[in-house]
Protein backbone atom coordinates (compact mmCIF):
# COMPACT_ATOMS: atom_id res chain seq x y z
CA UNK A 1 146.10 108.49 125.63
CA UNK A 2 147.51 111.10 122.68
CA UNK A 3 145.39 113.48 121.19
CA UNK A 4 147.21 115.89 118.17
CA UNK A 5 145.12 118.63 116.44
CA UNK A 6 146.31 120.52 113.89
CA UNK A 7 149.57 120.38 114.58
CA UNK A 8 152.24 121.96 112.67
CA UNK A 9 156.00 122.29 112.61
CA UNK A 10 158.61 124.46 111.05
CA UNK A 11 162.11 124.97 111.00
CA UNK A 12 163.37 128.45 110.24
CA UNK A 13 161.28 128.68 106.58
CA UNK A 14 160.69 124.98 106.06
CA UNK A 15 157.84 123.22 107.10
CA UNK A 16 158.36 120.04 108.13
CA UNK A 17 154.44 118.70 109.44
CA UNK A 18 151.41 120.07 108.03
CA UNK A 19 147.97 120.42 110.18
CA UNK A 20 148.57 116.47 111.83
CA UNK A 21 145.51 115.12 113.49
CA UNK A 22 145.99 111.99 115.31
CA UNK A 23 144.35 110.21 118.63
CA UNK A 24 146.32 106.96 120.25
CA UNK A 25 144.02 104.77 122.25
CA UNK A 26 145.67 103.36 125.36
CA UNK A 27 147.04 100.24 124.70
CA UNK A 28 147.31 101.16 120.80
CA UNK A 29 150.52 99.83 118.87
CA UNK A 30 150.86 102.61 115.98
CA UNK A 31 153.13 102.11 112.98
CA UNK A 32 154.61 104.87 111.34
CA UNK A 33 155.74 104.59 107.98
CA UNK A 34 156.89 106.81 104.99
CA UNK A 35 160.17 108.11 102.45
CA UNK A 36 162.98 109.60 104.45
CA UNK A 37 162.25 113.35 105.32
CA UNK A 38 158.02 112.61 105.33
CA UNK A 39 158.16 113.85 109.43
CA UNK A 40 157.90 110.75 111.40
CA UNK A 41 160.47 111.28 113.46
CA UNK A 42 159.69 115.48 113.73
CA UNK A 43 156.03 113.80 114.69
CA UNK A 44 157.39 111.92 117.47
CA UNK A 45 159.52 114.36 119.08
CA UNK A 46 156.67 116.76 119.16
CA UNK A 47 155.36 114.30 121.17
CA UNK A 48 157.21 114.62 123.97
CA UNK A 49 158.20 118.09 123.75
CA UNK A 50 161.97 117.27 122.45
CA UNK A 51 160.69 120.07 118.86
CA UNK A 52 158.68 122.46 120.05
CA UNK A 53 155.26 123.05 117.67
CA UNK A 54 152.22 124.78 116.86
CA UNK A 55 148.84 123.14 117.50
CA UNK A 56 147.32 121.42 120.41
CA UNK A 57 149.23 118.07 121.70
CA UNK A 58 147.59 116.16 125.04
CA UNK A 59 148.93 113.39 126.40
CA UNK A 60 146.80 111.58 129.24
CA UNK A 61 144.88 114.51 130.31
CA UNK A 62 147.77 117.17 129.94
CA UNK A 63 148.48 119.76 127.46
CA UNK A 64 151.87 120.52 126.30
CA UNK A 65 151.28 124.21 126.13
CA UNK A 66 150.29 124.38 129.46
CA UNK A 67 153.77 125.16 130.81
CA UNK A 68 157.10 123.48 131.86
CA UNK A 69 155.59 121.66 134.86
CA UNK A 70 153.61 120.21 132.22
CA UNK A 71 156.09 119.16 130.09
CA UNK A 72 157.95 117.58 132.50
CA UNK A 73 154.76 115.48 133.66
CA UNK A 74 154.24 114.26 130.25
CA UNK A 75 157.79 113.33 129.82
CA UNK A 76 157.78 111.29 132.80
CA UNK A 77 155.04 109.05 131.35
CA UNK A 78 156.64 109.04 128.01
CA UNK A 79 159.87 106.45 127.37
CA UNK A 80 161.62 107.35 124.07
CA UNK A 81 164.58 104.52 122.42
CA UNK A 82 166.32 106.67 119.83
CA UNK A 83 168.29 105.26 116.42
CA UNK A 84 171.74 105.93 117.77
CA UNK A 85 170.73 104.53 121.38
CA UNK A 86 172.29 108.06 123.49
CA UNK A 87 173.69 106.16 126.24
CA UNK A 88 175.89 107.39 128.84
CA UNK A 89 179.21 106.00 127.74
CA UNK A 90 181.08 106.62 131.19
CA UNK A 91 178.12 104.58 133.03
CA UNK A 92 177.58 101.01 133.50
CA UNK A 93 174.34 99.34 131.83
CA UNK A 94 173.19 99.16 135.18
CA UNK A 95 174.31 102.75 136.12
CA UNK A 96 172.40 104.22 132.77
CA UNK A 97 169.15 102.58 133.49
CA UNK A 98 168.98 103.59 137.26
CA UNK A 99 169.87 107.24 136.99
CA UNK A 100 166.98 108.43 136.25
CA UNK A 101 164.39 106.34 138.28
CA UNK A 102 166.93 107.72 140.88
CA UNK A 103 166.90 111.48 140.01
CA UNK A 104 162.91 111.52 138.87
CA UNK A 105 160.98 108.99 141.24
CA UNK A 106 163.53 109.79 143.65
CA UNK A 107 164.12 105.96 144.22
CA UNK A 108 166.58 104.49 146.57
CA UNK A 109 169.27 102.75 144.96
CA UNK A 110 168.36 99.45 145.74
CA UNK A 111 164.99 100.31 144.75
CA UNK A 112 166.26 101.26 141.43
CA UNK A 113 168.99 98.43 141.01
CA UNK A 114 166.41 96.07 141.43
CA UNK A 115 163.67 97.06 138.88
CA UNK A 116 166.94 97.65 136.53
CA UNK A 117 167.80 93.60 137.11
CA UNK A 118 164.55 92.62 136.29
CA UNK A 119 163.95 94.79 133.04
CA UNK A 120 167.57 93.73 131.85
CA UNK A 121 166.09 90.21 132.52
CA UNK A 122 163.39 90.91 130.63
CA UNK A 123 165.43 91.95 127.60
CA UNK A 124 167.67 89.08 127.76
CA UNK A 125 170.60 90.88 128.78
CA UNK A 126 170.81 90.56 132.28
CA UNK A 127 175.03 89.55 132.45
CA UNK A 128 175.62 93.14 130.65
CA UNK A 129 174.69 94.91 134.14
CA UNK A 130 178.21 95.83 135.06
CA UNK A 131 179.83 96.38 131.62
CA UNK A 132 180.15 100.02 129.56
CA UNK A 133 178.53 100.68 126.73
CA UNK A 134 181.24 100.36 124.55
CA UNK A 135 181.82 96.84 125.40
CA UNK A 136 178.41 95.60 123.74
CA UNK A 137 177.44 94.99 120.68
CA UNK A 138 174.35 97.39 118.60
CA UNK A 139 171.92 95.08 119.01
CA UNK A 140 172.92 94.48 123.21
CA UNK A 141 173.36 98.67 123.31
CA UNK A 142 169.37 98.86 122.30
CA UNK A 143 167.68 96.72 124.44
CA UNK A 144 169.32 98.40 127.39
CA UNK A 145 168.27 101.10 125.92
CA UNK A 146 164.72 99.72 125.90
CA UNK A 147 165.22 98.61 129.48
CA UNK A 148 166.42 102.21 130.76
CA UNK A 149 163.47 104.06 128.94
CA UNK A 150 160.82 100.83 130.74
CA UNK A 151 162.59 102.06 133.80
CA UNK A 152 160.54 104.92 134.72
CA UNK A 153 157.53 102.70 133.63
CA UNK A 154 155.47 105.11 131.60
CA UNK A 155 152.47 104.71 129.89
CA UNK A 156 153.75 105.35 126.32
CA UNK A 157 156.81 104.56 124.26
CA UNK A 158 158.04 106.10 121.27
CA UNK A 159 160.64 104.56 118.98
CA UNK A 160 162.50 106.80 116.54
CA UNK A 161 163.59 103.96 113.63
CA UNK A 162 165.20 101.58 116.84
CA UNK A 163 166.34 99.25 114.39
CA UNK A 164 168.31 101.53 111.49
CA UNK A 165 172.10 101.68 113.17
CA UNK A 166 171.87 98.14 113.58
CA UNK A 167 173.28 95.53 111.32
CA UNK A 168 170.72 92.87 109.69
CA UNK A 169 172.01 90.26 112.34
CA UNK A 170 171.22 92.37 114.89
CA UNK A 171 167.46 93.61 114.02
CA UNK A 172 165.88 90.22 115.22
CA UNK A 173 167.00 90.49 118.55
CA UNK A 174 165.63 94.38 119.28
CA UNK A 175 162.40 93.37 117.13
CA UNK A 176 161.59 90.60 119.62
CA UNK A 177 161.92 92.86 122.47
CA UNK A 178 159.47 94.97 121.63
CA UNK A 179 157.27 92.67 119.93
CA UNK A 180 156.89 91.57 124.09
CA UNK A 181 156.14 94.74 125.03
CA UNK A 182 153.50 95.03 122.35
CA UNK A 183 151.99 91.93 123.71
CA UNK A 184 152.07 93.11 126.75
CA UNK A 185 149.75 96.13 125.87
CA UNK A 186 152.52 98.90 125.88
CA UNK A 187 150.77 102.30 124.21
CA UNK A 188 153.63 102.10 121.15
CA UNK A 189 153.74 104.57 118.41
CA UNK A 190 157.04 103.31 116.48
CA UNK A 191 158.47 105.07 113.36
CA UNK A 192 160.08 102.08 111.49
CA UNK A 193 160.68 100.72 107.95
CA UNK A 194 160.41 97.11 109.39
CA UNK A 195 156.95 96.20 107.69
CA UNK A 196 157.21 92.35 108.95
CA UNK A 197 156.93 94.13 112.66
CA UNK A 198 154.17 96.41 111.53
CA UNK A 199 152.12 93.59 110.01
CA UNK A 200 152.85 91.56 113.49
CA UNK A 201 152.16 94.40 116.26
CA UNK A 202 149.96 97.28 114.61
CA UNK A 203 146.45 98.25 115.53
CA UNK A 204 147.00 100.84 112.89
CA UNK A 205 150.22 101.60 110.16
CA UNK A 206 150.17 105.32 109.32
CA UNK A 207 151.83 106.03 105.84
CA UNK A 208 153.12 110.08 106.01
CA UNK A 209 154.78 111.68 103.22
CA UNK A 210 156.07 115.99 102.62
CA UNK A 211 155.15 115.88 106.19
CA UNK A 212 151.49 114.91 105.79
CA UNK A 213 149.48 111.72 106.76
CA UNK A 214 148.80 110.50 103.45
CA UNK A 215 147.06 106.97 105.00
CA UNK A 216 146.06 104.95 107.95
CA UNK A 217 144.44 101.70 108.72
CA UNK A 218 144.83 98.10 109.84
CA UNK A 219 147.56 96.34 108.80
CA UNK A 220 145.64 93.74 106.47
CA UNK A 221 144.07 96.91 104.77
CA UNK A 222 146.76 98.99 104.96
CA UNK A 223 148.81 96.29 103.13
CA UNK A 224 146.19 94.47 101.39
CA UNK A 225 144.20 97.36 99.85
CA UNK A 226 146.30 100.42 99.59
CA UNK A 227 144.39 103.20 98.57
CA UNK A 228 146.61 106.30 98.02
CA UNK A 229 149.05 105.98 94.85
CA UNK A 230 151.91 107.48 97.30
CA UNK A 231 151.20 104.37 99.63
CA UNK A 232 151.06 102.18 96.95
CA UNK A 233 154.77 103.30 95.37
CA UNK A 234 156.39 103.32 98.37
CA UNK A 235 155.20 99.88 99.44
CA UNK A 236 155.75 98.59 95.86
CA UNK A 237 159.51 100.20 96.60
CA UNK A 238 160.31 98.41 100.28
CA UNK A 239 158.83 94.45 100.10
CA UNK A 240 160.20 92.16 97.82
CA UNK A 241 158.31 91.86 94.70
CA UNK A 242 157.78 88.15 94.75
CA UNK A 243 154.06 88.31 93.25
CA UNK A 244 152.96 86.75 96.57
CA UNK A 245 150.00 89.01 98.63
CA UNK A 246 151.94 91.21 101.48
CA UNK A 247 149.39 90.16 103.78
CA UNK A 248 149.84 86.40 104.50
CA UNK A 249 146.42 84.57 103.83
CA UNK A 250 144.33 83.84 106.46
CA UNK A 251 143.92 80.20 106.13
CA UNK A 252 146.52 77.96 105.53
CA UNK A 253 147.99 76.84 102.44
CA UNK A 254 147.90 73.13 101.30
């Protein structure tokens, strides 16, 4: 589904990803973890074309380089739920997820009302149709969010730390709503800190750090058996040092 070779970014003289190669499988549910400034986010947006970068990025079976036309076909298969949830404050919930199935597909309204209904259904926020933005909580701004970008039903989401503006009471209810989609066998790649969610959805957790991929693997080995000392400080820094195993154990205790 993604394919990244050597792919490198740079701002002005800084260099913010290093010679990233990476392949997604459809279906996969990638984890991104790592310290604040390690690139996941930068990763991401090269994804879908939002930072421009050097190297060779395909998604399906087009190549960003290949032009605008191809650009815009990628980012039509491509939903994207930021951190600070960018939606249209002068637009109804219902108004913000229809626009663009509207503008893009070119659906009729009532076309595009009614998938909106049934993905605010789907994320539990159906009543919030008709109110603004501003009249809904963090957690309730996110999952319509969610719901807009499942809108132009693509074949891949990305999710730029979804949970980080929201407060602790408010994680749970965003967490859940993608844990569905994960069951559901949505091609994820999500940059998060929330390791409980990694453990739960992940085919893969990919540890990056100074803009590198330091480590990759299944969550039970990833967890389990770090390998790299970077992997193993920064886990040692985010879960609770309780002396019990990060990975749960497989059969149950007595």
């Amino acid at each position: 589904m993604i394919v990244l070779e050597h792919v490198q970014k740079h701002f002005g003289a800084f260099q913010a990803l290093f010679d990233i190669n990476l392949s997604v499988r459809a279906g996969e549910k990638i984890v991104l973890c790592g310290p604040s400034g390690s690139g996941k986010s930068t990763l991401i947006r090269c994804i879908n074309y939002l930072e421009q970068s050097e190297g060779r990025i395909i998604v399906g079976n087009v190549e960003l380089s290949a032009g605008s036309k191809a650009v815009n076909a990628v980012r039509s298969d491509i939903g994207m739920v930021f951190q600070q949830f960018n939606l249209f404050p002068h637009l109804t919930v219902l108004q913000n997820c229809t626009l663009a199935p509207r503008r893009t597909r070119r659906l009729s309204k009532a076309d595009a009302e009614a998938k909106a209904r049934e993905l605010l259904a789907r994320v539990k926020i159906f009543d919030q149709a008709d109110k603004y933005p501003a009249q809904l909580s963090g957690g309730q701004q996110q999952r319509v969010a969610i719901a807009r970008a499942l809108c132009l039903e693509p074949k891949v989401m990305l999710f730029d730390e979804p949970t980080s503006a929201l407060d602790p009471e408010m994680v749970k209810e965003v967490l859940d709503t993608m844990v569905s989609l994960a069951e559901d066998g949505m091609t994820m790649i999500c940059v998060t800190h929330e390791m409980g969610f990694a453990r739960r959805i992940a085919d893969r957790v990919i540890f990056m750090a100074q803009g590198r991929i330091v480590e990759e693997g299944p969550p039970a080995e990833f967890f389990g058996n770090p390998k790299h000392e970077r992997t193993r400080k920064f886990l040692g820094e985010i879960l609770p040092s309780s002396g019990t195993p990060i990975v749960p154990p497989t059969t149950p205790l007595k």
